[in-house]
C-alpha atoms as a PDB file:
ATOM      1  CA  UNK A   1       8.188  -8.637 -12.016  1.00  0.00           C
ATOM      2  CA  UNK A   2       6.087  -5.868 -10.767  1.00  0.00           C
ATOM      3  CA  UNK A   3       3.052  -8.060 -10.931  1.00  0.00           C
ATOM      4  CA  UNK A   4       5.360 -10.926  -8.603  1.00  0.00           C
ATOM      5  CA  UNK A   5       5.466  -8.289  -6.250  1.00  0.00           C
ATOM      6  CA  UNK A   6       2.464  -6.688  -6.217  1.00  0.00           C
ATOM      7  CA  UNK A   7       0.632 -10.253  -5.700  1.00  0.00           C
ATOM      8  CA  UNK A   8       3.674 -11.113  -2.968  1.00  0.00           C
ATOM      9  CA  UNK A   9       2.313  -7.766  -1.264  1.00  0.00           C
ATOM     10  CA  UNK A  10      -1.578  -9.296  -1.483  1.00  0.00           C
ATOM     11  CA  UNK A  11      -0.529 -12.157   0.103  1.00  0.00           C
ATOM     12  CA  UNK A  12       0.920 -10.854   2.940  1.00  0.00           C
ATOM     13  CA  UNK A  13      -1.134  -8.059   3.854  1.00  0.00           C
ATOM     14  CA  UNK A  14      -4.033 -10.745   4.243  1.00  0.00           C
ATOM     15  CA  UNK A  15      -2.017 -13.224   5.605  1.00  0.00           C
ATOM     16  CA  UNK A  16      -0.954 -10.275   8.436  1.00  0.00           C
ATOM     17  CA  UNK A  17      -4.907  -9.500   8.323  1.00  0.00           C
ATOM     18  CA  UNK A  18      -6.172 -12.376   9.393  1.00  0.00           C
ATOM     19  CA  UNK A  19      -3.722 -12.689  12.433  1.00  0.00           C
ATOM     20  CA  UNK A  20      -4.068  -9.131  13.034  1.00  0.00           C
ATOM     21  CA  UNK A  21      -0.514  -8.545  12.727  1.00  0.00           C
ATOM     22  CA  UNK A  22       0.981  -4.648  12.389  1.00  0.00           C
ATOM     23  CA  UNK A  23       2.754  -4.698   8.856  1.00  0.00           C
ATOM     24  CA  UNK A  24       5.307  -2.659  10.293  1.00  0.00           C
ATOM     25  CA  UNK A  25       5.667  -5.502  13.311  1.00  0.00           C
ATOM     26  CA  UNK A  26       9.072  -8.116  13.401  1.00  0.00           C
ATOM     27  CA  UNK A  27       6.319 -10.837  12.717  1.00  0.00           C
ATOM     28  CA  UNK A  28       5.141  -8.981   9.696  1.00  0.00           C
ATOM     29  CA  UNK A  29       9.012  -8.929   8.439  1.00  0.00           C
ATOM     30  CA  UNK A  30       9.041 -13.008   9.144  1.00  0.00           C
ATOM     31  CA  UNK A  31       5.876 -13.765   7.519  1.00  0.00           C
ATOM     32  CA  UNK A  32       7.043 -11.978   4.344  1.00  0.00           C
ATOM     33  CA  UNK A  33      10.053 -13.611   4.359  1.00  0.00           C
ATOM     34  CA  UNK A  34       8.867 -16.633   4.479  1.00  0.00           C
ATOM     35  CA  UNK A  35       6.261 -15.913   1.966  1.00  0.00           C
ATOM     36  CA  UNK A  36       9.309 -15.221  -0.335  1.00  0.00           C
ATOM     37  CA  UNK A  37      10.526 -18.114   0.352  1.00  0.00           C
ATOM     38  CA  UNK A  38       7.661 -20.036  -0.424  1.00  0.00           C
ATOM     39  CA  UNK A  39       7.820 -17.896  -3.814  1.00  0.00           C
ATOM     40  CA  UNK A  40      11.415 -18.658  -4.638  1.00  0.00           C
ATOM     41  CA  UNK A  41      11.012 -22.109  -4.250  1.00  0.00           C
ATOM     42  CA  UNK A  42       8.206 -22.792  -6.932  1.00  0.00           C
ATOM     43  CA  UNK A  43       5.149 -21.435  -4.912  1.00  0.00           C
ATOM     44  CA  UNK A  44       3.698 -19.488  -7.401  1.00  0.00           C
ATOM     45  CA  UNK A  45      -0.012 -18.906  -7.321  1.00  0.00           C
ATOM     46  CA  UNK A  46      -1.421 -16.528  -4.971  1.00  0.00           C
ATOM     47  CA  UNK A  47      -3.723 -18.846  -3.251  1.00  0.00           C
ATOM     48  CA  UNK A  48      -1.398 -21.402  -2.819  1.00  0.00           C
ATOM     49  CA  UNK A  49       1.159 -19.220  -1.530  1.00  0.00           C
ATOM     50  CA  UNK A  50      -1.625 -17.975   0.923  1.00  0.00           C
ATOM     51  CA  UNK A  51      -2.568 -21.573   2.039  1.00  0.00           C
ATOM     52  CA  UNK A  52       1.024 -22.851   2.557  1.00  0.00           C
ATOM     53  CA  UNK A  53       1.036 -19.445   5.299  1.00  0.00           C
ATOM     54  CA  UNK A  54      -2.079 -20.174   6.901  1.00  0.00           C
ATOM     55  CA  UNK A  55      -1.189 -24.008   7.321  1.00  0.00           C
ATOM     56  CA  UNK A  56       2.267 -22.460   8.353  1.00  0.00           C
ATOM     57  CA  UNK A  57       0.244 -20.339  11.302  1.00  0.00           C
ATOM     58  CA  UNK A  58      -1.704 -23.244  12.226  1.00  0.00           C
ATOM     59  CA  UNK A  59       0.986 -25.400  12.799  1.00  0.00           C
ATOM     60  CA  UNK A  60       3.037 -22.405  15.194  1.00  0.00           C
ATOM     61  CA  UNK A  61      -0.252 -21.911  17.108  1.00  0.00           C
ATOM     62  CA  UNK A  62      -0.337 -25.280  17.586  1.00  0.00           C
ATOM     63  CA  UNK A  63       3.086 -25.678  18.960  1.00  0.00           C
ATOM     64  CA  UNK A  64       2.183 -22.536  21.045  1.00  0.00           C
ATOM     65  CA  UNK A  65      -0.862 -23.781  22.520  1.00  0.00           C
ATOM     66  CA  UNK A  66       1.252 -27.277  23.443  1.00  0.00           C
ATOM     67  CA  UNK A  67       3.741 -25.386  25.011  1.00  0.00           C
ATOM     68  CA  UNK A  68       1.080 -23.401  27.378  1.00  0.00           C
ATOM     69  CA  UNK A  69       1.227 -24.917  31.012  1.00  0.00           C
ATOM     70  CA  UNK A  70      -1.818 -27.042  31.918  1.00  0.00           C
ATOM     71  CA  UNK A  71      -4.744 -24.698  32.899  1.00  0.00           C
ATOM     72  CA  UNK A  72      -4.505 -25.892  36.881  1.00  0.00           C
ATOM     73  CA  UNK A  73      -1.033 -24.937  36.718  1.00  0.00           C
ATOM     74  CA  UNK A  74      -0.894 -21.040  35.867  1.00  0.00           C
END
């Protein structure tokens, strides 16, 4: 179990790394979450778990950037 969790940990600290997130930031506590997630429902290998997040912080900045108003607007 300890080995679950330290790999978990991994996988979130460079998921949070590479969106320069602050592990003690609300976003931190979602990402993790939903890492578990991932984990509980049959995600098990670290680098799958850390694809499925990056392809799940693609998608949001995605839906961000579509949200933005048209440059000549702002």
């Amino acid at each position: 179990m300890s080995d679950e969790l330290e790999m978990l940990t991994r996988v979130c600290r460079t998921a949070c790394n590479e969106r320069d997130i602050p592990l003690d930031s609300p976003q931190a506590q979602t990402l993790a979450s939903h890492v578990l997630k991932l984990f509980l429902n049959g995600l098990m290998g670290e680098e799958e778990l850390l694809s499925a997040e990056r392809n799940r912080m693609k998608r949001q900045a995605h839906i961000a950037a579509l949200n933005q108003p048209p440059a000549s607007a702002r």
